[in-house]
PDB file of N, CA and C in Angstrom:
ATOM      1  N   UNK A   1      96.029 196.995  90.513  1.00  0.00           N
ATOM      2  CA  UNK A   1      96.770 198.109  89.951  1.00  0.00           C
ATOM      3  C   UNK A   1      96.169 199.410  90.480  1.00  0.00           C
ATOM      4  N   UNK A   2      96.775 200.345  90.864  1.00  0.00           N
ATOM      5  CA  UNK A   2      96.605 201.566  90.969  1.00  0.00           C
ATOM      6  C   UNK A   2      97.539 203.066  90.125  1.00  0.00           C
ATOM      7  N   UNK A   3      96.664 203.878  90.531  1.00  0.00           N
ATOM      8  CA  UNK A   3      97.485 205.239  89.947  1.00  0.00           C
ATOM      9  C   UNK A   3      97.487 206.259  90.608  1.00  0.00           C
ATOM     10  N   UNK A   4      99.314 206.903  90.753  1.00  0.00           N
ATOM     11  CA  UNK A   4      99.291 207.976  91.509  1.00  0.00           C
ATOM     12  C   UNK A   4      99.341 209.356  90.222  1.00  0.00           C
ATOM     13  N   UNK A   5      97.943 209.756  90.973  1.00  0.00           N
ATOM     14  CA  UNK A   5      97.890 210.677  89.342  1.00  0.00           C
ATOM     15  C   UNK A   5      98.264 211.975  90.397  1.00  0.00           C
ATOM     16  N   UNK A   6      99.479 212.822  90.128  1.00  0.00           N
ATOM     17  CA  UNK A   6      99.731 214.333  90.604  1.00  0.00           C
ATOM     18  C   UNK A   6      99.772 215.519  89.595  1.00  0.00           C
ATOM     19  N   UNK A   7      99.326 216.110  90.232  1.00  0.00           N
ATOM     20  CA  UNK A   7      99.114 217.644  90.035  1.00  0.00           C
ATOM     21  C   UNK A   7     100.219 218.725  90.323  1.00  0.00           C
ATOM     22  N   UNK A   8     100.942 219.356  89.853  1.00  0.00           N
ATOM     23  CA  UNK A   8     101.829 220.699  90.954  1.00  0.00           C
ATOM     24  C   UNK A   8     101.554 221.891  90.261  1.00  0.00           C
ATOM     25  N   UNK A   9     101.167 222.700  90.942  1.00  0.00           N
ATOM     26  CA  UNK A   9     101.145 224.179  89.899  1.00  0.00           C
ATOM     27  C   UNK A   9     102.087 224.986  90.736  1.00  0.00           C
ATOM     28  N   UNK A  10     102.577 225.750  89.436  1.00  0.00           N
ATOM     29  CA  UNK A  10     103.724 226.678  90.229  1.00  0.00           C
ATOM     30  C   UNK A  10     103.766 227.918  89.646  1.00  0.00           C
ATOM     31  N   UNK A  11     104.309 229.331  90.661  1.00  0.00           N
ATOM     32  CA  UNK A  11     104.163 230.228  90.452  1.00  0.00           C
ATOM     33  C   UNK A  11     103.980 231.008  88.823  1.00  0.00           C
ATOM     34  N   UNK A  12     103.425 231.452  88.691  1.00  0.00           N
ATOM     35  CA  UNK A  12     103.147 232.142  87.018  1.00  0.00           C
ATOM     36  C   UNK A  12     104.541 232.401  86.580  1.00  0.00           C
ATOM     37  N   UNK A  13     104.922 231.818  85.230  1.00  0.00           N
ATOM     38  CA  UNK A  13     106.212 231.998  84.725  1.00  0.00           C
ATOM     39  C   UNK A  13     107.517 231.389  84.976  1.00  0.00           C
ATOM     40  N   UNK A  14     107.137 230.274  86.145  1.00  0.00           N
ATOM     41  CA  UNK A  14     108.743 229.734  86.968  1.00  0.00           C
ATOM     42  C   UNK A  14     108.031 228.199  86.644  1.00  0.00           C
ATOM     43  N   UNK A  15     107.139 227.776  85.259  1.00  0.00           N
ATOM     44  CA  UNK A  15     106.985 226.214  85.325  1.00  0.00           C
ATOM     45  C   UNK A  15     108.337 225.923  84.249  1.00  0.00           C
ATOM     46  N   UNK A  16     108.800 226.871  83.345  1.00  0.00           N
ATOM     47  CA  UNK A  16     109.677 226.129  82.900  1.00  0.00           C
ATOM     48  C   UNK A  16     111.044 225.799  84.101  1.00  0.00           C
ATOM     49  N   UNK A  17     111.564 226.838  84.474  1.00  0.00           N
ATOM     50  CA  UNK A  17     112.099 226.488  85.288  1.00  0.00           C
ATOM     51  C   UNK A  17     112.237 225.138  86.539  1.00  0.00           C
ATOM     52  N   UNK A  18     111.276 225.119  86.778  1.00  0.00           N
ATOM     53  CA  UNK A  18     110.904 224.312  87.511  1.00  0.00           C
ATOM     54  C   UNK A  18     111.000 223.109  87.170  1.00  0.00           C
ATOM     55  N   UNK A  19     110.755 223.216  85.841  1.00  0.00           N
ATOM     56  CA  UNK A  19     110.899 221.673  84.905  1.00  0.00           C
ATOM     57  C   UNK A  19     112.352 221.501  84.882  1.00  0.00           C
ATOM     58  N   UNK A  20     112.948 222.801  84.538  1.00  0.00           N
ATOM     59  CA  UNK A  20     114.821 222.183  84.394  1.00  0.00           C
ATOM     60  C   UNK A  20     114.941 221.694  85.568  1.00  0.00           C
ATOM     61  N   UNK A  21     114.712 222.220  86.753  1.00  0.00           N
ATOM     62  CA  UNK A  21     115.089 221.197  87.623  1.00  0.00           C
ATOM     63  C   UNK A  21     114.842 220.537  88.135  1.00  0.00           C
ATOM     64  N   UNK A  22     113.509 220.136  88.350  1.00  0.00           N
ATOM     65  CA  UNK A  22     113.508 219.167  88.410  1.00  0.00           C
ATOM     66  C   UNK A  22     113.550 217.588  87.173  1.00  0.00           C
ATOM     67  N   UNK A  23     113.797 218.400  86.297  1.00  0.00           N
ATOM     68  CA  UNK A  23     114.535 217.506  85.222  1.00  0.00           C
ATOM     69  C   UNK A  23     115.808 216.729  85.334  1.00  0.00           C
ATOM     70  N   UNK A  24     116.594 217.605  86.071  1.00  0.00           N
ATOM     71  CA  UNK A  24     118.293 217.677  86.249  1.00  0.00           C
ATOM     72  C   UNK A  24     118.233 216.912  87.194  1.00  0.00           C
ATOM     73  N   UNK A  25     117.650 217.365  88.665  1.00  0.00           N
ATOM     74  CA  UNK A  25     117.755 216.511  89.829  1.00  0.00           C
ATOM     75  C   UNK A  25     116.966 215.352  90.391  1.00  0.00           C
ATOM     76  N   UNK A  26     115.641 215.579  89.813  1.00  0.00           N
ATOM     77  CA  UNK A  26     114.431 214.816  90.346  1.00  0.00           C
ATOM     78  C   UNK A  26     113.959 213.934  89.844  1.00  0.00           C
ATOM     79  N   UNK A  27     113.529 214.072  88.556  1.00  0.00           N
ATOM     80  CA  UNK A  27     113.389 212.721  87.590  1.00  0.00           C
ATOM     81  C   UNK A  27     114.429 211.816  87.586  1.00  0.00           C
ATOM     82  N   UNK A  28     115.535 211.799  87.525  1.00  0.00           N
ATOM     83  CA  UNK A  28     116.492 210.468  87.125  1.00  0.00           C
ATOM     84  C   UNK A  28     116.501 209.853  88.553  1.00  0.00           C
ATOM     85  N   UNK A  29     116.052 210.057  89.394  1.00  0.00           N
ATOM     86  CA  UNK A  29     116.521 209.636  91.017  1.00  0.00           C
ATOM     87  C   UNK A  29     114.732 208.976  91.013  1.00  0.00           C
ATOM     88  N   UNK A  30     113.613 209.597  90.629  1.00  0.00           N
ATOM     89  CA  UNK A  30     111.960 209.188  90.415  1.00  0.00           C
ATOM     90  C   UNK A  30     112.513 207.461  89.303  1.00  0.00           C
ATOM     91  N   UNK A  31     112.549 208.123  88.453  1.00  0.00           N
ATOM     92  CA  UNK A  31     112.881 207.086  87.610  1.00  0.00           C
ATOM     93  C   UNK A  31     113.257 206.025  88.190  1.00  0.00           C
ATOM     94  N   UNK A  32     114.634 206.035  88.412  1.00  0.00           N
ATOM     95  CA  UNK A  32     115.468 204.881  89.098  1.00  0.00           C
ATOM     96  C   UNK A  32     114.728 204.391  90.194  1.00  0.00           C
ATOM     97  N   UNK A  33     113.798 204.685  91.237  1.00  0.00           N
ATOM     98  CA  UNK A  33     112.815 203.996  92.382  1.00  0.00           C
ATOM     99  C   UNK A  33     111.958 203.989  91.687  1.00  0.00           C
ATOM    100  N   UNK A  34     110.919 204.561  91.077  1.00  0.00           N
ATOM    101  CA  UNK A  34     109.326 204.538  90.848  1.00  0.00           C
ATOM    102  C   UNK A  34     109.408 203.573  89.272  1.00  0.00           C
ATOM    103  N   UNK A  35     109.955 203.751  88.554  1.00  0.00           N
ATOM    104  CA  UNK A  35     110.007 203.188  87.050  1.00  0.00           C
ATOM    105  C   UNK A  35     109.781 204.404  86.171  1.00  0.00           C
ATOM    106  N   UNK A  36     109.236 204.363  85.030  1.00  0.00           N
ATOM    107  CA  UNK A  36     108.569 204.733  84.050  1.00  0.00           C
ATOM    108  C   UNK A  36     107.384 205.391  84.437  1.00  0.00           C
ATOM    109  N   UNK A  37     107.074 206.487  84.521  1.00  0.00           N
ATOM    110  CA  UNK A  37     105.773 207.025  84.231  1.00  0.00           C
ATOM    111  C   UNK A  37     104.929 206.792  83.610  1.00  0.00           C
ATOM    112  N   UNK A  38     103.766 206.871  83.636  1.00  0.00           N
ATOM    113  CA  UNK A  38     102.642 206.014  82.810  1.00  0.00           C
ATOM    114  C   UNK A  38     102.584 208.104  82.500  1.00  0.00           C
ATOM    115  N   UNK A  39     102.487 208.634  82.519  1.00  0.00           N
ATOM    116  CA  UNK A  39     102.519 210.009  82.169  1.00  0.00           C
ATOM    117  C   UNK A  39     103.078 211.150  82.472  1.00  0.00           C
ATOM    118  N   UNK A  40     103.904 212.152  81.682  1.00  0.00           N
ATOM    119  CA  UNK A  40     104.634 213.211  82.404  1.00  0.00           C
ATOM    120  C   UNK A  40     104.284 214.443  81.619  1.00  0.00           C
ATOM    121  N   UNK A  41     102.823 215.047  81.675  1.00  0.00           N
ATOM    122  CA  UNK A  41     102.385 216.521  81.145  1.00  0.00           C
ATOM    123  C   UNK A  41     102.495 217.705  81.285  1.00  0.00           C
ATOM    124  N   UNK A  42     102.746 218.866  81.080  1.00  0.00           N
ATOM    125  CA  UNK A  42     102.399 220.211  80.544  1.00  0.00           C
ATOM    126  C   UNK A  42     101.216 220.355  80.640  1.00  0.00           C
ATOM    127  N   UNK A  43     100.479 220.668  81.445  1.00  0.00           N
ATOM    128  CA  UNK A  43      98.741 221.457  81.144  1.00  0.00           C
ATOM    129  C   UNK A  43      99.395 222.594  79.947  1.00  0.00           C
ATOM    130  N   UNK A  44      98.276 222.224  78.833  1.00  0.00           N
ATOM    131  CA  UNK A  44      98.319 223.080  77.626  1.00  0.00           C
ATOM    132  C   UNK A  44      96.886 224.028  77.358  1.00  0.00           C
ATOM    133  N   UNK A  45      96.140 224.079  78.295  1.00  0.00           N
ATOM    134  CA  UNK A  45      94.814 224.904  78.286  1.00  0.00           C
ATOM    135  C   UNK A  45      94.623 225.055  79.247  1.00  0.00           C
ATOM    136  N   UNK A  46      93.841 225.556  80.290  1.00  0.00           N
ATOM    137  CA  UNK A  46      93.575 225.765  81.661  1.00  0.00           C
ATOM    138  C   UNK A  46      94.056 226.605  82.342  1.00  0.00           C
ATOM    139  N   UNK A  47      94.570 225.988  83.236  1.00  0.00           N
ATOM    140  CA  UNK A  47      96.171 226.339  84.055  1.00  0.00           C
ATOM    141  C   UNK A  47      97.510 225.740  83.498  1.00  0.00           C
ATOM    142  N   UNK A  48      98.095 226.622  82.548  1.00  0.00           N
ATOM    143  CA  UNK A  48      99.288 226.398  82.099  1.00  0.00           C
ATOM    144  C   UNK A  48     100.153 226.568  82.813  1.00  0.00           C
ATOM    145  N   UNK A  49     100.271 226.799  84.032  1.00  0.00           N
ATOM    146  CA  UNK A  49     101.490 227.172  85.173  1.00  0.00           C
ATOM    147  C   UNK A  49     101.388 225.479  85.553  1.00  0.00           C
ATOM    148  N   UNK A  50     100.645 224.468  85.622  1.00  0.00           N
ATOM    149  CA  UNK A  50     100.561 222.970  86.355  1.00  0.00           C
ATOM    150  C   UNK A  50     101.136 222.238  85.093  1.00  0.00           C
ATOM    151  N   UNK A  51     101.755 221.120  85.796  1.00  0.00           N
ATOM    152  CA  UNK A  51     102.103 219.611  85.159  1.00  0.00           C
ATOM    153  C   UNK A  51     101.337 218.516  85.629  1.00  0.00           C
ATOM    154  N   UNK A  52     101.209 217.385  85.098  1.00  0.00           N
ATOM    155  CA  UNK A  52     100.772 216.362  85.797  1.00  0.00           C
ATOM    156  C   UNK A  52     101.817 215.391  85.575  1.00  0.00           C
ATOM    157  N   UNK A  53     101.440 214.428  86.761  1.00  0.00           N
ATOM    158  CA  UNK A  53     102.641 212.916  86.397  1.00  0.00           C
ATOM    159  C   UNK A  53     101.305 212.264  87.026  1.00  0.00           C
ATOM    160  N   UNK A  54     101.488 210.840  86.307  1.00  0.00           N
ATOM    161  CA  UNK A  54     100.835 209.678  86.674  1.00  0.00           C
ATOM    162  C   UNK A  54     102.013 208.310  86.656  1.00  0.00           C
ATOM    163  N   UNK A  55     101.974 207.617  87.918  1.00  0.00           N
ATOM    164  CA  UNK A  55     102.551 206.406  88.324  1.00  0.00           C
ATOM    165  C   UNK A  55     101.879 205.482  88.498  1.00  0.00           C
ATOM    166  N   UNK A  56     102.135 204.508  88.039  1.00  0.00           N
ATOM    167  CA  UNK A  56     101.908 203.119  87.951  1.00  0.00           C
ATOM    168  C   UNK A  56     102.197 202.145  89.370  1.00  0.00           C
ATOM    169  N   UNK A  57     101.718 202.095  90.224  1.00  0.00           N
ATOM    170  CA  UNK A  57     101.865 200.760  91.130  1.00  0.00           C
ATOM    171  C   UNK A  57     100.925 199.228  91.349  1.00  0.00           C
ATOM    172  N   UNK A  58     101.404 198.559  91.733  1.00  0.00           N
ATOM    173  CA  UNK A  58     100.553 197.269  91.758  1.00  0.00           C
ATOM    174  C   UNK A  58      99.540 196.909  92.118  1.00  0.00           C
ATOM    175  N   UNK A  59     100.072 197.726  93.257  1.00  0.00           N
ATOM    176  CA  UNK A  59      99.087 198.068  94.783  1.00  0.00           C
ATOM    177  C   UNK A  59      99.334 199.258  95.725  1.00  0.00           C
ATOM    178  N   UNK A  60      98.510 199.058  97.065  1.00  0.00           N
ATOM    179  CA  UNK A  60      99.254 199.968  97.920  1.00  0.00           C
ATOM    180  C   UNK A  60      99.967 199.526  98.301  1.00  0.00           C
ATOM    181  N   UNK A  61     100.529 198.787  98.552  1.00  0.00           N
ATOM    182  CA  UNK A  61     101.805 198.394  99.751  1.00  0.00           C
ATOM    183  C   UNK A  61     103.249 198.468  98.363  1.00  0.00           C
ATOM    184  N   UNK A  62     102.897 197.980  97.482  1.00  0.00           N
ATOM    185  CA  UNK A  62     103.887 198.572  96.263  1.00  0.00           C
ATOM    186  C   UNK A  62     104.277 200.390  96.473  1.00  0.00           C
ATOM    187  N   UNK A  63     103.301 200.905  96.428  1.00  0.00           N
ATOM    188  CA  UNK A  63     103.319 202.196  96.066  1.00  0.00           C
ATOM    189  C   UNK A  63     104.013 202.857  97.721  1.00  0.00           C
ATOM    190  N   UNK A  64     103.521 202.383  98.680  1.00  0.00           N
ATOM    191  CA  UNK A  64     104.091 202.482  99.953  1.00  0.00           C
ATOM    192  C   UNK A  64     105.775 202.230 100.437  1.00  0.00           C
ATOM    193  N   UNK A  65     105.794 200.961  99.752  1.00  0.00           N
ATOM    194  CA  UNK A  65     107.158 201.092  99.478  1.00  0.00           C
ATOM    195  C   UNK A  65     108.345 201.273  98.677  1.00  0.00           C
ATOM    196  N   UNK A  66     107.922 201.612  97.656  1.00  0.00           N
ATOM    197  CA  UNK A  66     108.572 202.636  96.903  1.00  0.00           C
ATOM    198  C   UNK A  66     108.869 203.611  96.813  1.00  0.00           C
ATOM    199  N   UNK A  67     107.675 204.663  97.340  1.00  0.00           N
ATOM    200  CA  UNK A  67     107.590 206.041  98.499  1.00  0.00           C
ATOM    201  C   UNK A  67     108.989 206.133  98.732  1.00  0.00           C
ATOM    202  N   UNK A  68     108.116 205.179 100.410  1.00  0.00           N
ATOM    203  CA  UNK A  68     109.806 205.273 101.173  1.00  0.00           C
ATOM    204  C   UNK A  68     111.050 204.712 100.999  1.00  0.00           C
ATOM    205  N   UNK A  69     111.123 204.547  99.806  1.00  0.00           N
ATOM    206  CA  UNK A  69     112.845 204.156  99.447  1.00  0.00           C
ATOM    207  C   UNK A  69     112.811 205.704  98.662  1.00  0.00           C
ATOM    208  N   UNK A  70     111.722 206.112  98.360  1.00  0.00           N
ATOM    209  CA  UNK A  70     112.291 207.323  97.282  1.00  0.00           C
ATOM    210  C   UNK A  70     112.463 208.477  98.313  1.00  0.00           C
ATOM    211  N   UNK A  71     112.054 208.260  99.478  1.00  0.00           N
ATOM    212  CA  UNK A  71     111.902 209.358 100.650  1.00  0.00           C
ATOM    213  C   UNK A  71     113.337 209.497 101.170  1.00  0.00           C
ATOM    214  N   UNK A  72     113.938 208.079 101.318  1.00  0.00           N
ATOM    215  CA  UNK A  72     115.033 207.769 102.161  1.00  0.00           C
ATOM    216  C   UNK A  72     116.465 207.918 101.085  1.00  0.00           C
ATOM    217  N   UNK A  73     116.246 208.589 100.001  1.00  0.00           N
ATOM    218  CA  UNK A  73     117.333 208.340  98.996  1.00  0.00           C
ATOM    219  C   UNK A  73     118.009 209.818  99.132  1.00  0.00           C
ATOM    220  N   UNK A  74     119.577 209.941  99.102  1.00  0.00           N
ATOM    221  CA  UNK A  74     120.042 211.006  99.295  1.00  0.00           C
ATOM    222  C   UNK A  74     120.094 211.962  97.888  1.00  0.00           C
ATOM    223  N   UNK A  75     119.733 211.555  96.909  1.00  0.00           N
ATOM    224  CA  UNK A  75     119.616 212.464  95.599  1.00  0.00           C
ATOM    225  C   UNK A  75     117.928 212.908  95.520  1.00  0.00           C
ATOM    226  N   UNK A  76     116.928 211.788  96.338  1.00  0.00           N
ATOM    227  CA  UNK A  76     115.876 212.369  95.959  1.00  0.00           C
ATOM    228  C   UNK A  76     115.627 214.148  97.266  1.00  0.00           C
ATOM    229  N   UNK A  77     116.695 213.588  98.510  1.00  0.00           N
ATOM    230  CA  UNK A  77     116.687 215.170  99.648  1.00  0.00           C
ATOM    231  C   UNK A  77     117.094 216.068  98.887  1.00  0.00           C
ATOM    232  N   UNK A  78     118.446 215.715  98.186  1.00  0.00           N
ATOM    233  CA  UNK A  78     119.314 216.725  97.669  1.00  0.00           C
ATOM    234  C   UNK A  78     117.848 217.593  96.581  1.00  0.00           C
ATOM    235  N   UNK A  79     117.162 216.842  95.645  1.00  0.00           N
ATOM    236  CA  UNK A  79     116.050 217.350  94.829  1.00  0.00           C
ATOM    237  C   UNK A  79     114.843 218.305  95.735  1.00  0.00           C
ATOM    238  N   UNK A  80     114.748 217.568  96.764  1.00  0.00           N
ATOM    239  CA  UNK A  80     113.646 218.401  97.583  1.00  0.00           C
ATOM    240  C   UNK A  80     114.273 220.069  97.993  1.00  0.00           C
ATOM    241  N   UNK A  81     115.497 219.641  98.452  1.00  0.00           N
ATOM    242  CA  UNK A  81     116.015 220.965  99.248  1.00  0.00           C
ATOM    243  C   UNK A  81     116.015 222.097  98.011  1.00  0.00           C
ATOM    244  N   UNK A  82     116.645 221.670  96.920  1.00  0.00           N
ATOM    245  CA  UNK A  82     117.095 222.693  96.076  1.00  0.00           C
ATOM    246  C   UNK A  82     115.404 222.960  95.343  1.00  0.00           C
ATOM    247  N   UNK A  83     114.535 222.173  95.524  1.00  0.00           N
ATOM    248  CA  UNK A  83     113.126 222.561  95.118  1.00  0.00           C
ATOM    249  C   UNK A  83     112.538 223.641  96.145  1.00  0.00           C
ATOM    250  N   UNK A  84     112.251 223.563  97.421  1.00  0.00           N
ATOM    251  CA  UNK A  84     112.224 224.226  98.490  1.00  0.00           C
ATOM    252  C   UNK A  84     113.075 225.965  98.318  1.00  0.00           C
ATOM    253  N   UNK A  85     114.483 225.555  97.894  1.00  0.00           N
ATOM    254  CA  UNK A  85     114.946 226.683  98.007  1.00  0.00           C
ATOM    255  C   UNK A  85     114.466 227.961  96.814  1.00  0.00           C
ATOM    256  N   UNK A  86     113.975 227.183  95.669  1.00  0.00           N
ATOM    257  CA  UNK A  86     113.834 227.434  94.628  1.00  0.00           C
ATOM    258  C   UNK A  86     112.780 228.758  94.634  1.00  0.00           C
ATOM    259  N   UNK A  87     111.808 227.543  95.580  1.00  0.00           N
ATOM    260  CA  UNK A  87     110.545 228.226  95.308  1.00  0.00           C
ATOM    261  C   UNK A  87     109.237 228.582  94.296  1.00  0.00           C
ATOM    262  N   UNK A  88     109.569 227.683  93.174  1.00  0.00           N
ATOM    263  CA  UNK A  88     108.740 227.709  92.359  1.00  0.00           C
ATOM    264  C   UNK A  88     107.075 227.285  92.403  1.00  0.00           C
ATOM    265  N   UNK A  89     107.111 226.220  93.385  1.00  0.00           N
ATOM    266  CA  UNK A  89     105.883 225.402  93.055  1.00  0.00           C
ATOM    267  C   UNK A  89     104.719 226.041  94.560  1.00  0.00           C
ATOM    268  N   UNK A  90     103.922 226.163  93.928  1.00  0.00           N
ATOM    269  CA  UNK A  90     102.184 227.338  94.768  1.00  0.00           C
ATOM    270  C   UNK A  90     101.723 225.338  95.340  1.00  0.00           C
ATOM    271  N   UNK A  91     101.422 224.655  94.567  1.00  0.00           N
ATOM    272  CA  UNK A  91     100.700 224.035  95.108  1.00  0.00           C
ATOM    273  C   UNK A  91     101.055 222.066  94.528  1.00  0.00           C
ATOM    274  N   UNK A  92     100.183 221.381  95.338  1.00  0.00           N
ATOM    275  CA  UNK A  92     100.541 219.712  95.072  1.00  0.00           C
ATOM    276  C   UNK A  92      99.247 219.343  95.405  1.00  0.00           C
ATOM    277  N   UNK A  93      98.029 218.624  94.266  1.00  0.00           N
ATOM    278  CA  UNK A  93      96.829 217.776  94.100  1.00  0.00           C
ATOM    279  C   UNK A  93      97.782 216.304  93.726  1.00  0.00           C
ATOM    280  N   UNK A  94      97.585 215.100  94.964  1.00  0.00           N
ATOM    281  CA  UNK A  94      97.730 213.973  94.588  1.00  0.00           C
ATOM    282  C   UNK A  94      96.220 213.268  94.904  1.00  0.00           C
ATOM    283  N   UNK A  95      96.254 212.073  93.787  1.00  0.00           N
ATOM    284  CA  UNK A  95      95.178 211.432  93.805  1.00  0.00           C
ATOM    285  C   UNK A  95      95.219 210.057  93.588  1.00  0.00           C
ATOM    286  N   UNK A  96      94.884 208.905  94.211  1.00  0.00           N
ATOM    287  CA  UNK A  96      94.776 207.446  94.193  1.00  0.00           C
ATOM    288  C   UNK A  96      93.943 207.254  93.276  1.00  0.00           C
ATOM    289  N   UNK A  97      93.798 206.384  92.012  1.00  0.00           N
ATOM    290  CA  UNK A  97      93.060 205.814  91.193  1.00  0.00           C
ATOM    291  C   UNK A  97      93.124 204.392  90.659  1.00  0.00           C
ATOM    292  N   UNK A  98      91.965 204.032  90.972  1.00  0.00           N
ATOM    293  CA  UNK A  98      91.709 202.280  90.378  1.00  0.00           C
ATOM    294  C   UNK A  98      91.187 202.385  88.970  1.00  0.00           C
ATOM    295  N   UNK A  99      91.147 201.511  88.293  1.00  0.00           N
ATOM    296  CA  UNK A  99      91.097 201.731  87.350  1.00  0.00           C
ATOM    297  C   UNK A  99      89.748 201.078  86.537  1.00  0.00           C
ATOM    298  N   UNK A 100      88.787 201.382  86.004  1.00  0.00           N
ATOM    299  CA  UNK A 100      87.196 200.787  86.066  1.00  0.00           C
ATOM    300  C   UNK A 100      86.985 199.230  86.199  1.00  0.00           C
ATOM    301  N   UNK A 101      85.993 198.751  86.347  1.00  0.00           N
ATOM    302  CA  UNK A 101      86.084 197.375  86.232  1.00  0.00           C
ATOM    303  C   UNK A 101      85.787 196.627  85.017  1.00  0.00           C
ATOM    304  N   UNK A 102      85.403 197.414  84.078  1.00  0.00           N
ATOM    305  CA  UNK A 102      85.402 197.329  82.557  1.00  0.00           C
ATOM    306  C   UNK A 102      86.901 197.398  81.987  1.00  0.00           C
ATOM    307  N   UNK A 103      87.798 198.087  82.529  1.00  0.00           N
ATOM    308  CA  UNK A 103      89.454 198.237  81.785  1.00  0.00           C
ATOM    309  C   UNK A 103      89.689 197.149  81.849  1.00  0.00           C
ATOM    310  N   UNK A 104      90.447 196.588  81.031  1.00  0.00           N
ATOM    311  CA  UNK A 104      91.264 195.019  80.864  1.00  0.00           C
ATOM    312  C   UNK A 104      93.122 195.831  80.904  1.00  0.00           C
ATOM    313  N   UNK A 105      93.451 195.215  81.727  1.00  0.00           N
ATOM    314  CA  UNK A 105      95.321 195.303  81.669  1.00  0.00           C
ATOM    315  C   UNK A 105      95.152 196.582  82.407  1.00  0.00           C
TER     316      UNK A 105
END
Protein backbone atom coordinates (compact mmCIF):
# COMPACT_ATOMS: atom_id res chain seq x y z
CA UNK A 1 0.00 0.00 0.00
CA UNK A 2 1.02 3.41 -0.60
CA UNK A 3 -0.04 7.16 -0.26
CA UNK A 4 -0.26 9.98 -2.54
CA UNK A 5 -0.34 12.63 0.09
CA UNK A 6 -0.71 16.37 -1.95
CA UNK A 7 -0.35 19.64 -1.04
CA UNK A 8 -1.66 22.86 -3.38
CA UNK A 9 -1.54 26.31 -2.04
CA UNK A 10 -3.15 28.98 -3.85
CA UNK A 11 -3.09 32.55 -4.21
CA UNK A 12 -4.33 34.47 -0.85
CA UNK A 13 -8.15 34.60 -1.00
CA UNK A 14 -8.86 32.47 -4.40
CA UNK A 15 -8.79 28.88 -2.11
CA UNK A 16 -12.41 29.05 -1.92
CA UNK A 17 -12.75 29.52 -5.29
CA UNK A 18 -10.59 27.21 -6.32
CA UNK A 19 -12.41 24.64 -4.36
CA UNK A 20 -15.73 25.45 -6.41
CA UNK A 21 -13.98 24.40 -9.12
CA UNK A 22 -12.41 22.24 -8.79
CA UNK A 23 -15.33 20.74 -7.00
CA UNK A 24 -17.58 21.16 -10.16
CA UNK A 25 -14.99 19.87 -12.63
CA UNK A 26 -12.22 17.92 -10.98
CA UNK A 27 -13.30 15.83 -8.24
CA UNK A 28 -16.15 13.82 -9.89
CA UNK A 29 -13.79 12.89 -12.95
CA UNK A 30 -10.67 12.13 -9.63
CA UNK A 31 -13.30 10.17 -8.08
CA UNK A 32 -14.52 8.12 -10.92
CA UNK A 33 -10.47 6.97 -11.83
CA UNK A 34 -8.69 7.29 -8.43
CA UNK A 35 -11.71 6.09 -5.94
CA UNK A 36 -12.37 7.61 -2.67
CA UNK A 37 -9.92 9.69 -0.99
CA UNK A 38 -8.47 8.49 2.06
CA UNK A 39 -8.49 12.48 2.74
CA UNK A 40 -9.75 15.82 1.31
CA UNK A 41 -8.56 18.99 3.79
CA UNK A 42 -8.68 22.68 4.34
CA UNK A 43 -5.38 23.64 6.21
CA UNK A 44 -7.15 25.32 9.25
CA UNK A 45 -3.89 26.87 10.98
CA UNK A 46 -0.75 27.55 9.16
CA UNK A 47 -1.21 28.25 5.69
CA UNK A 48 -4.85 28.59 5.25
CA UNK A 49 -4.56 29.44 1.49
CA UNK A 50 -3.40 25.15 1.05
CA UNK A 51 -5.59 21.95 0.92
CA UNK A 52 -4.39 18.59 1.18
CA UNK A 53 -5.71 15.28 -0.55
CA UNK A 54 -4.37 11.91 0.29
CA UNK A 55 -4.90 8.73 -2.16
CA UNK A 56 -4.87 5.42 -1.55
CA UNK A 57 -3.01 2.98 -4.05
CA UNK A 58 -1.85 -0.61 -3.81
CA UNK A 59 1.24 0.00 -5.21
CA UNK A 60 3.22 1.83 -7.71
CA UNK A 61 2.29 0.40 -10.77
CA UNK A 62 -1.51 0.81 -9.37
CA UNK A 63 -0.93 4.39 -8.77
CA UNK A 64 0.94 4.63 -12.26
CA UNK A 65 -1.84 3.48 -13.86
CA UNK A 66 -4.44 5.19 -12.71
CA UNK A 67 -2.43 8.47 -13.24
CA UNK A 68 -2.52 7.80 -16.73
CA UNK A 69 -6.04 6.95 -17.33
CA UNK A 70 -6.74 10.12 -15.22
CA UNK A 71 -4.17 12.04 -17.54
CA UNK A 72 -5.76 10.64 -20.72
CA UNK A 73 -9.49 11.46 -19.70
CA UNK A 74 -11.21 14.30 -21.57
CA UNK A 75 -13.10 15.82 -18.39
CA UNK A 76 -9.98 15.45 -16.32
CA UNK A 77 -8.09 18.20 -19.62
CA UNK A 78 -11.26 19.99 -19.70
CA UNK A 79 -10.47 20.45 -15.42
CA UNK A 80 -6.80 21.26 -16.02
CA UNK A 81 -7.40 23.94 -18.74
CA UNK A 82 -10.11 25.82 -16.91
CA UNK A 83 -7.65 25.43 -13.67
CA UNK A 84 -4.71 26.94 -15.68
CA UNK A 85 -6.94 29.60 -16.96
CA UNK A 86 -8.15 30.35 -13.61
CA UNK A 87 -5.12 30.89 -12.05
CA UNK A 88 -5.62 30.32 -8.64
CA UNK A 89 -3.13 27.79 -7.44
CA UNK A 90 0.95 29.41 -6.40
CA UNK A 91 2.07 26.00 -5.81
CA UNK A 92 1.86 21.68 -5.79
CA UNK A 93 3.98 19.51 -2.75
CA UNK A 94 3.32 15.77 -3.80
CA UNK A 95 4.62 13.07 -1.65
CA UNK A 96 4.88 9.06 -1.80
CA UNK A 97 4.21 7.38 1.57
CA UNK A 98 4.49 3.78 2.96
CA UNK A 99 3.02 3.27 5.68
CA UNK A 100 5.16 2.08 9.11
CA UNK A 101 5.88 -1.41 9.59
CA UNK A 102 4.09 -1.41 12.87
CA UNK A 103 0.54 -0.19 10.95
CA UNK A 104 -1.67 -3.25 10.44
CA UNK A 105 -4.29 -2.69 7.27
Amino acid sequence: MIYDHRTYICRPGMIKKHLELYGTYGYPTQRRILGVPVMFAQVETGDVNSFVHVWRYDDATDRAERRKQLAADADWQDYLKRSAEAGYLVSQINKILTPAPFVEG
